[in-house]
N, C-alpha and C. Protein backbone atom coordinates (compact mmCIF):
# COMPACT_ATOMS: atom_id res chain seq x y z
N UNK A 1 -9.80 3.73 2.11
CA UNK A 1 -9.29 2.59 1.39
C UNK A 1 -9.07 1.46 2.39
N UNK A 2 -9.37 0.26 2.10
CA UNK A 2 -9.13 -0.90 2.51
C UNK A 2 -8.63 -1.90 1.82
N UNK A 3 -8.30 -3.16 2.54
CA UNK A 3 -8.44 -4.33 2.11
C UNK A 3 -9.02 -5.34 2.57
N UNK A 4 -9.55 -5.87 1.44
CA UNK A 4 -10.47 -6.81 1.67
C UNK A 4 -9.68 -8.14 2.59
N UNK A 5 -8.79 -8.73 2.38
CA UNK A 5 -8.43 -10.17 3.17
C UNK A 5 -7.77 -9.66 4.50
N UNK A 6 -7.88 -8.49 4.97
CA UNK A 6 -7.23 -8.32 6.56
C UNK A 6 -8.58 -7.37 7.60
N UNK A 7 -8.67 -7.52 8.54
CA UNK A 7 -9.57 -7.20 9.18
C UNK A 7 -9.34 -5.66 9.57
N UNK A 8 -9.83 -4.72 9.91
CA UNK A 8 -9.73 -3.04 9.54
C UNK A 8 -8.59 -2.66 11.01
N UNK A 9 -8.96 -3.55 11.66
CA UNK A 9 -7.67 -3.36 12.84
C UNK A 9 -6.42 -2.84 12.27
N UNK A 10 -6.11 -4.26 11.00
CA UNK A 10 -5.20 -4.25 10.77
C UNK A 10 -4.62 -3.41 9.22
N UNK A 11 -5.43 -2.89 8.71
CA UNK A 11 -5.02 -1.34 7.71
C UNK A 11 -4.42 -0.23 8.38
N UNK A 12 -3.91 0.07 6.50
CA UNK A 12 -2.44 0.80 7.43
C UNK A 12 -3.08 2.31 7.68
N UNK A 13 -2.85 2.76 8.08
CA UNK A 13 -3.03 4.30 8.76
C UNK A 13 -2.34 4.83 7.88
N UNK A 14 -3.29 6.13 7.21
CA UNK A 14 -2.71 6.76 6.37
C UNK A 14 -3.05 8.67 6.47
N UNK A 15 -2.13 9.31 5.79
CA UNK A 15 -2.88 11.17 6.02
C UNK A 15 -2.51 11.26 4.49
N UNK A 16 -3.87 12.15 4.09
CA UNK A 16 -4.04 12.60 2.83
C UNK A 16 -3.36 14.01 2.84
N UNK A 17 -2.06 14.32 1.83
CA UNK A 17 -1.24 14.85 2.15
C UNK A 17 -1.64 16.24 0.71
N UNK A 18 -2.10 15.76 -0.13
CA UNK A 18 -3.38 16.60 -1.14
C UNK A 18 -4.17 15.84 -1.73
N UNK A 19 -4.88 16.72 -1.97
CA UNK A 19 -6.02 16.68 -2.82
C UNK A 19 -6.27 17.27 -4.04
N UNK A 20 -7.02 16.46 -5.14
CA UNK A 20 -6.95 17.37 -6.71
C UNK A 20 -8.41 17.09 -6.80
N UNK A 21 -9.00 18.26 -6.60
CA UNK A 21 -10.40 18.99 -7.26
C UNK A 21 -10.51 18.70 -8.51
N UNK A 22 -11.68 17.88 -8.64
CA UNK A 22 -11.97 18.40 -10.52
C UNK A 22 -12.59 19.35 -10.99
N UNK A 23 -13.14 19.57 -12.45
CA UNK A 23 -13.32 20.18 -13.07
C UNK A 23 -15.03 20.73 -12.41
N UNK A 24 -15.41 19.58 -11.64
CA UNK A 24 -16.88 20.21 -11.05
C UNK A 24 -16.40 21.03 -9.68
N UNK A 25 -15.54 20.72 -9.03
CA UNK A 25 -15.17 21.44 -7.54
C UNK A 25 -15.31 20.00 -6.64
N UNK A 26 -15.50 18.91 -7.08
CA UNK A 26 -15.63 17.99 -6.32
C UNK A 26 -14.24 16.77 -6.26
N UNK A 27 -13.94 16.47 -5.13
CA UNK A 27 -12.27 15.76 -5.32
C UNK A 27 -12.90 14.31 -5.66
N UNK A 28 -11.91 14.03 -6.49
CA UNK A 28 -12.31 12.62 -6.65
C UNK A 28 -10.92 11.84 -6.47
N UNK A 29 -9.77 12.47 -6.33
CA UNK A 29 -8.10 12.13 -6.61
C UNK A 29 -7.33 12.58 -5.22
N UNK A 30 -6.55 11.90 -4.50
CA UNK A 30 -5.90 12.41 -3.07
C UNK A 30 -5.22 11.81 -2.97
N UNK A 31 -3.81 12.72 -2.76
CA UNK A 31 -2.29 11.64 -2.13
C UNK A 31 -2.51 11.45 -0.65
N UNK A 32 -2.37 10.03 -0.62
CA UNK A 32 -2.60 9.87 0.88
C UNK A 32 -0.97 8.64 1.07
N UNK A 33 -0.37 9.07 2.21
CA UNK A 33 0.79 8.85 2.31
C UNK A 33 0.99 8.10 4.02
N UNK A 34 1.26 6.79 3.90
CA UNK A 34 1.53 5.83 5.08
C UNK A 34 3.00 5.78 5.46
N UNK A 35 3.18 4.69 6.70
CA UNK A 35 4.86 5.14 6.63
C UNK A 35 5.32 4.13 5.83
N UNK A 36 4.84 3.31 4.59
CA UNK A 36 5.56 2.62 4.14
C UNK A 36 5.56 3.72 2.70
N UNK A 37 5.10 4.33 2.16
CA UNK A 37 5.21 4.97 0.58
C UNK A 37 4.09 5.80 0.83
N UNK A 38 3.55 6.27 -0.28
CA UNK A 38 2.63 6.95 -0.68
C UNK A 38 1.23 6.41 -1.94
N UNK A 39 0.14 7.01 -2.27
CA UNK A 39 -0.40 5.77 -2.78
C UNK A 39 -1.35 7.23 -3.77
């Protein structure tokens, strides 16, 4: 994940803390959690 109006330097660092598999075995859904919240 990014954003578009800041340059990639400056995105926040994040760890995907799970993951939800779908119904094929393929993830399409992941909590990924920075030190400001979770997303």
């Amino acid at each position: 994940m990014g954003l578009d109006n800041r340059k990639r330097i400056d995105w926040p660092i994040g760890r995907v803390e799970k993951i939800y598999p779908s119904r094929d075995g393929f993830t399409r859904v992941a909590r990924v959690t920075t030190k400001t919240g979770s997303l």
